[in-house]
N, C-alpha and C. Protein backbone atom coordinates (compact mmCIF):
# COMPACT_ATOMS: atom_id res chain seq x y z
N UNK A 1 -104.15 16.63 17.25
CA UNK A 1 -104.51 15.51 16.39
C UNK A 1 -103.72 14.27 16.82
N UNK A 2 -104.48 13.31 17.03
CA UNK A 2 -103.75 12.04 17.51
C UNK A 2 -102.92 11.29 16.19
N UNK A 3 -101.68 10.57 16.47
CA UNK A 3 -100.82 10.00 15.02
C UNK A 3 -101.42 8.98 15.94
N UNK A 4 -101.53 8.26 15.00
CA UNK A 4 -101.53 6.11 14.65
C UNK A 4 -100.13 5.59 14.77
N UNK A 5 -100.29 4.89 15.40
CA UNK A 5 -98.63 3.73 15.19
C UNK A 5 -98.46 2.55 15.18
N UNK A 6 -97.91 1.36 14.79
CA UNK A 6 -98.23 -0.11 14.49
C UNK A 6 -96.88 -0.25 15.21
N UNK A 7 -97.13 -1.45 15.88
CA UNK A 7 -95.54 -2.32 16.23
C UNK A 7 -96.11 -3.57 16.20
N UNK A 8 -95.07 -4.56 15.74
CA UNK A 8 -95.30 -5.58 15.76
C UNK A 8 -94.22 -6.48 16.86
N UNK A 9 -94.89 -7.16 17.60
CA UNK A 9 -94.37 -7.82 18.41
C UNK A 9 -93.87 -9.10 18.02
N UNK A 10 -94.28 -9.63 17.38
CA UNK A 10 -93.94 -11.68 17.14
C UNK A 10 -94.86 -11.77 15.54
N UNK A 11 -93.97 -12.27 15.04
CA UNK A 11 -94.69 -12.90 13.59
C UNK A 11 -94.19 -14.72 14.06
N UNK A 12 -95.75 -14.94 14.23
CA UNK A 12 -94.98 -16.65 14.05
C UNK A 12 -95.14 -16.93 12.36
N UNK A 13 -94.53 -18.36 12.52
CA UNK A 13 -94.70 -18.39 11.39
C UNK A 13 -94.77 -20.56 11.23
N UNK A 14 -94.88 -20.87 10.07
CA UNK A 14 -95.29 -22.26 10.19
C UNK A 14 -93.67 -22.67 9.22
N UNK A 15 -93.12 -23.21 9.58
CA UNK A 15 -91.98 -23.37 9.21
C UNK A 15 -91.88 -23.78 7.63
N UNK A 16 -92.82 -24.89 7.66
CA UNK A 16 -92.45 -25.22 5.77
C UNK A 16 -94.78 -25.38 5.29
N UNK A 17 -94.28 -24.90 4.69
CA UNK A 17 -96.16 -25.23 4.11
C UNK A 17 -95.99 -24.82 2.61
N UNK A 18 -96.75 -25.58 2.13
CA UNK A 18 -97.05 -25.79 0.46
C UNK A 18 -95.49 -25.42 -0.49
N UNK A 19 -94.56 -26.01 0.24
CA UNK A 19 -93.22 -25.77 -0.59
C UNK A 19 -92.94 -24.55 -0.05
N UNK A 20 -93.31 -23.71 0.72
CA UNK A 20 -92.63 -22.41 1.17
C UNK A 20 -92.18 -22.46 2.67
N UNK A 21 -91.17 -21.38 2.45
CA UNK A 21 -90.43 -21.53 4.42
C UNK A 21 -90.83 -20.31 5.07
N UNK A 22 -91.06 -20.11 6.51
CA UNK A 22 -91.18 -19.24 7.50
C UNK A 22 -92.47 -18.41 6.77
N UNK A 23 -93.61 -19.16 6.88
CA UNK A 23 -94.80 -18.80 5.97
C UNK A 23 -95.40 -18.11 7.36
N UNK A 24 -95.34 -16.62 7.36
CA UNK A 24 -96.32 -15.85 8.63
C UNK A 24 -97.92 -16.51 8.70
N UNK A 25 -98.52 -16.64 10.03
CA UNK A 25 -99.90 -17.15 9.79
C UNK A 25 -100.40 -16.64 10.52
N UNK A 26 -99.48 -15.19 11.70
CA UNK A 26 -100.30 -14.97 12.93
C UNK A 26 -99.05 -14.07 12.82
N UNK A 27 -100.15 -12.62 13.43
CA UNK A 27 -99.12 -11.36 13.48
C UNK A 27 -99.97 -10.65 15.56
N UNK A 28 -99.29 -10.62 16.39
CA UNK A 28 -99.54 -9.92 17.30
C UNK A 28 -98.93 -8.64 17.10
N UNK A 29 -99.73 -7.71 17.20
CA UNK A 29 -99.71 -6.24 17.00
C UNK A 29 -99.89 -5.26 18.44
N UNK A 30 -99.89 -4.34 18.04
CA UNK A 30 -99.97 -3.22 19.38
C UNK A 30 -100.44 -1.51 18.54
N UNK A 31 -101.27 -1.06 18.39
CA UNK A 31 -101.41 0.16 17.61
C UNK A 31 -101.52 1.09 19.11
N UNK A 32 -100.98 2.06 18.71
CA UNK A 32 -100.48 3.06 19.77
C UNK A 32 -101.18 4.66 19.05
N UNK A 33 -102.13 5.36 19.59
CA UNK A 33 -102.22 6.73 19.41
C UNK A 33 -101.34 7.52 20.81
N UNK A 34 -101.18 9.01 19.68
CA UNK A 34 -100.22 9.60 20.64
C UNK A 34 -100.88 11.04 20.30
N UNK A 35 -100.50 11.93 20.99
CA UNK A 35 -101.03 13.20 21.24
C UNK A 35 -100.46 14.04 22.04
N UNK A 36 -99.69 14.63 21.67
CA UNK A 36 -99.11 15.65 22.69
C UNK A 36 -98.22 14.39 23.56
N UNK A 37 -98.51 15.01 25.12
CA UNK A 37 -98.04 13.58 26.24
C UNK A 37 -99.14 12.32 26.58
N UNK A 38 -99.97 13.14 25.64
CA UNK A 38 -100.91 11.46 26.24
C UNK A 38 -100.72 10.09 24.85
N UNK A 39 -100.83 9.03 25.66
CA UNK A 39 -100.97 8.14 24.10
C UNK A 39 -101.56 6.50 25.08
N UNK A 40 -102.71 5.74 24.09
CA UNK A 40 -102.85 4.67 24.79
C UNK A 40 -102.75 4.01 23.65
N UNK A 41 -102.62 2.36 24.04
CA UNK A 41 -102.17 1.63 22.95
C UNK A 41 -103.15 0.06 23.10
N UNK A 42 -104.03 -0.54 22.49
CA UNK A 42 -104.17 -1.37 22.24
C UNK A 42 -103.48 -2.58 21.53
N UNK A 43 -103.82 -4.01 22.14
CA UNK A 43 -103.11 -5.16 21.61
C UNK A 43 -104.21 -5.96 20.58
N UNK A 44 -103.50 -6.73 20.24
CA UNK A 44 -103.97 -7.74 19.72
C UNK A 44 -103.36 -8.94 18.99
N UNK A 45 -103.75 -9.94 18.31
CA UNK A 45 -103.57 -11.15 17.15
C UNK A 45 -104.34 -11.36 16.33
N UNK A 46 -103.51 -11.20 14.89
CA UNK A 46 -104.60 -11.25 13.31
C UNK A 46 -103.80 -12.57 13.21
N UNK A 47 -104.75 -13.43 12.48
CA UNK A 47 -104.49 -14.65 11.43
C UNK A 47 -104.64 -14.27 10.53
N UNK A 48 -103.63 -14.58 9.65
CA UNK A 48 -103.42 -14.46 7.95
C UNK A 48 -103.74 -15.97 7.41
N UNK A 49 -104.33 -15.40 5.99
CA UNK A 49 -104.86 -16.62 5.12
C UNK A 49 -103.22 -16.86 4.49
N UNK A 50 -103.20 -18.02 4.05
CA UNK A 50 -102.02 -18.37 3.58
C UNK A 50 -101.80 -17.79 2.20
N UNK A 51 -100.83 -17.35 1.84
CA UNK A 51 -99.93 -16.82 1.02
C UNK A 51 -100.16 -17.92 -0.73
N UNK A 52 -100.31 -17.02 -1.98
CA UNK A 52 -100.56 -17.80 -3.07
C UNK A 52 -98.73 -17.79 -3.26
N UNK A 53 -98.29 -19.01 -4.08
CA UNK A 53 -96.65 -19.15 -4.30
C UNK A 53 -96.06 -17.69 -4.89
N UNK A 54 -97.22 -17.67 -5.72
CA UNK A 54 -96.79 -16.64 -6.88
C UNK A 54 -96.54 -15.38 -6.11
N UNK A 55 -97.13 -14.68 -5.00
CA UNK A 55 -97.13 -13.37 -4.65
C UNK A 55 -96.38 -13.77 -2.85
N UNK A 56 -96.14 -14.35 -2.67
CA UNK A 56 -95.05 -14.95 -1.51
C UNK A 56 -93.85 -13.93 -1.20
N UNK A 57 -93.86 -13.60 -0.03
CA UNK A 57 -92.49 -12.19 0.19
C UNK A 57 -91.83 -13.42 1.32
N UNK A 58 -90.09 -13.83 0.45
CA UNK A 58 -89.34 -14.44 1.38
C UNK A 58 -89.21 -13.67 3.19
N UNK A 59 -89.48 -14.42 4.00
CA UNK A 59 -89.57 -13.90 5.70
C UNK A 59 -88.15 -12.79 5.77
N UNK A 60 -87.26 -13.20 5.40
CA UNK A 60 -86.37 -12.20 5.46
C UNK A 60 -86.14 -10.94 4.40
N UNK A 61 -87.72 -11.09 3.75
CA UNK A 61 -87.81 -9.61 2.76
C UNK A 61 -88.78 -8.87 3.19
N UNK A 62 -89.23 -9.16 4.33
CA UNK A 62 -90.26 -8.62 4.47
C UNK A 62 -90.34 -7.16 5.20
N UNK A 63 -91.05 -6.01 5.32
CA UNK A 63 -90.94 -5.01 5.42
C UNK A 63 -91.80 -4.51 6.81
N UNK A 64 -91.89 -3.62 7.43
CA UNK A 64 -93.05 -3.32 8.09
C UNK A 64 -94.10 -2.83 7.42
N UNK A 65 -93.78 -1.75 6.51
CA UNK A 65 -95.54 -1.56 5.47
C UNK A 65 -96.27 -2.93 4.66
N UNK A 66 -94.85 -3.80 4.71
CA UNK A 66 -95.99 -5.19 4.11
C UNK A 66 -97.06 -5.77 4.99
N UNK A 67 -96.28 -5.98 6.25
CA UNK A 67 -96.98 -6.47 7.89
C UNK A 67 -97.90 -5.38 7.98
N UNK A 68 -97.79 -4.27 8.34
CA UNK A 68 -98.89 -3.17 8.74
C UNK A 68 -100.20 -3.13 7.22
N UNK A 69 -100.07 -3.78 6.11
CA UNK A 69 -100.83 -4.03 5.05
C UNK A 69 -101.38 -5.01 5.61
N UNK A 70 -100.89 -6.15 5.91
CA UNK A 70 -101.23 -7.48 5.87
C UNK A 70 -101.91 -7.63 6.89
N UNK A 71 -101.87 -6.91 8.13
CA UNK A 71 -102.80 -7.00 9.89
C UNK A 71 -103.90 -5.96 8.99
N UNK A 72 -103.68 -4.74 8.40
CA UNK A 72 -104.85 -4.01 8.03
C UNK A 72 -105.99 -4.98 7.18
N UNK A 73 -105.41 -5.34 6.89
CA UNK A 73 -106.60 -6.34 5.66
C UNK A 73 -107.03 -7.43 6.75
N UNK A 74 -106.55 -8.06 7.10
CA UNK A 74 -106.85 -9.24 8.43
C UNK A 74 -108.02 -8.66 9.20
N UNK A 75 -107.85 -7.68 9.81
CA UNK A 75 -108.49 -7.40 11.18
C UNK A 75 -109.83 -6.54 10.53
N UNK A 76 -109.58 -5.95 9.19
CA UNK A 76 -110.61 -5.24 8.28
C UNK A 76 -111.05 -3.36 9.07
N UNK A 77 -111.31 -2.89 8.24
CA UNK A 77 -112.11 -1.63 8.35
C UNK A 77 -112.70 -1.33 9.81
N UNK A 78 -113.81 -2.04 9.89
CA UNK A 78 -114.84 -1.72 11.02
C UNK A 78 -113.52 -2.18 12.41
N UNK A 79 -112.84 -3.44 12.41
CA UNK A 79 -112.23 -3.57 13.64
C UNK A 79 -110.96 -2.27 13.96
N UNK A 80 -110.36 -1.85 12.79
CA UNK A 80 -109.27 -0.76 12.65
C UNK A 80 -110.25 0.27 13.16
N UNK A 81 -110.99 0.78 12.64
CA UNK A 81 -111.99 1.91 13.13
C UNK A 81 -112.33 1.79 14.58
N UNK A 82 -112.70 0.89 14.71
CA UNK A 82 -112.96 0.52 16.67
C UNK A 82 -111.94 0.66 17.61
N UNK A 83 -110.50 0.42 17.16
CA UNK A 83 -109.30 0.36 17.61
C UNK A 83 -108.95 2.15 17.93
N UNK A 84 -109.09 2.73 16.60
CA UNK A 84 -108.81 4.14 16.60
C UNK A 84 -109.64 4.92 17.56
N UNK A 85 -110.74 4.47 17.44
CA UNK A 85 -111.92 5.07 17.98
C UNK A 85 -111.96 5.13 19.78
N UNK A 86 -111.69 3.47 19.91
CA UNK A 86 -111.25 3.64 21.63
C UNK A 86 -110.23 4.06 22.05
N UNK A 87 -108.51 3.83 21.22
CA UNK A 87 -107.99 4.88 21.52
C UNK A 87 -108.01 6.53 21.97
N UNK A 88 -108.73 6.68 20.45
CA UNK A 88 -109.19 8.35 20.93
C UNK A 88 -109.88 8.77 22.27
N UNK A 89 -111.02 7.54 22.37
CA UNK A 89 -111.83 8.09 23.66
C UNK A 89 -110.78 7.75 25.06
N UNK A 90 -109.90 7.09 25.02
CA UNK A 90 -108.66 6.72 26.03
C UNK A 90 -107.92 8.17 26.56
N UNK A 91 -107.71 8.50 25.22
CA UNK A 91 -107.08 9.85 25.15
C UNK A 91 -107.76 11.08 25.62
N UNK A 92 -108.26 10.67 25.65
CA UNK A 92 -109.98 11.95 25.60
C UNK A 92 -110.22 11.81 27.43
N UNK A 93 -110.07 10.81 27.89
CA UNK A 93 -109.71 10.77 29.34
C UNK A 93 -108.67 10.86 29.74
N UNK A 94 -107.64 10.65 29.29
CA UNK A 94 -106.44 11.07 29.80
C UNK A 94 -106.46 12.75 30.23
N UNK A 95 -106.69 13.90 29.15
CA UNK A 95 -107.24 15.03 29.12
C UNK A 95 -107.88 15.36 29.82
N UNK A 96 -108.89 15.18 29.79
CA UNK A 96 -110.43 15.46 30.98
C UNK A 96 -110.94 14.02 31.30
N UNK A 97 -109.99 14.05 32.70
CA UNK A 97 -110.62 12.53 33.24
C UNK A 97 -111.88 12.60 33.95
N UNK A 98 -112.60 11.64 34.65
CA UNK A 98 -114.26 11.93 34.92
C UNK A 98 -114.02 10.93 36.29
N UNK A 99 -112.50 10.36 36.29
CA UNK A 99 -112.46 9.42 37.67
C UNK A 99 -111.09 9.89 38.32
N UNK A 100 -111.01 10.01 39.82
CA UNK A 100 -109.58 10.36 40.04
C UNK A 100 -109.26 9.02 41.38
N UNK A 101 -108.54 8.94 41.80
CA UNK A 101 -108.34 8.37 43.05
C UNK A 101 -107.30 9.07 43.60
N UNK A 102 -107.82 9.22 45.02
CA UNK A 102 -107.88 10.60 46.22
C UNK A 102 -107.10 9.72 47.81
N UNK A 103 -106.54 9.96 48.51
CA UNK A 103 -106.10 9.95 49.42
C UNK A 103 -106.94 9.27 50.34
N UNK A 104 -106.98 8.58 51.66
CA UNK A 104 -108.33 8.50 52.10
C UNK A 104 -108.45 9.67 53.17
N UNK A 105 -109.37 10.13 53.47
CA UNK A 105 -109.50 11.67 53.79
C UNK A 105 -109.37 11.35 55.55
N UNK A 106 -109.30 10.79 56.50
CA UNK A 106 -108.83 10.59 57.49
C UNK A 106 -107.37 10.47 57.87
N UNK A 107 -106.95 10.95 59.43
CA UNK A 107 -106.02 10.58 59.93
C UNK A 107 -104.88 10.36 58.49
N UNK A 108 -103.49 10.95 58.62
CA UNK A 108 -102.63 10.90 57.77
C UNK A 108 -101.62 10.66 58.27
C-alpha cells in the first residue's frame, strides 16, 4: 500500500495586507508516495484566497496540518486525486517497468 506525504518547500507570503503580517498567498508543495523502496513525488504551487481577520493563524503559529489543509482545499479533490493517481501509476513502473535502457550491443 502506497503512504501519501506533503512537504512544503516555501510559503511566500505578502508582507502586510488588510492590517495583517506575513499573510501566506502561495504554498509550493511536493507530495511524495512511498512503497516499500519505490516512491515518486510530484511538485507543484497552490494560491490561497486571502485569509478573513477573524479566522487568521499568526505565520509563526502555523502548523503543517494547517498548510497540508490549506494546499488540500486550494488544489481541490479531482487535482489531489490526479496527483495520487499518477503517483501510483509511477510506482507501478518502478515495479514492472515496460522501458529499460541496455548497453549498446556492439564492440565493448
Amino acid at each position: 500500500m502506497i503512504s501519501f506525504s506533503w512537504d512544503f518547500q516555501e510559503l511566500a507570503v505578502k508582507i502586510k495586507q488588510n492590517g495583517l503580517e506575513n499573510v501566506v498567498y502561495s504554498v509550493a508543495y511536493y507530495l511524495t508516495g512511498k512503497e516499500n523502496n519505490f516512491s515518486f513525488t510530484v511538485a507543484g504551487v497552490c494560491g490561497l484566497k486571502a485569509p478573513e481577520p477573524d479566522s487568521f493563524v499568526p505565520y509563526n503559529d502555523l502548523t503543517e496540518s494547517q498548510v497540508t489543509s490549506w494546499v488540500e482545499n486550494a488544489i481541490g479533490q479531482e487535482t489531489l486525486n490526479a496527483h495520487k493517481k499518477h503517483i501510483t501509476e509511477q510506482i507501478e513502473l518502478q515495479k514492472n517497468p515496460i522501458t529499460a535502457s541496455l548497453p549498446k550491443p556492439w564492440k565493448k
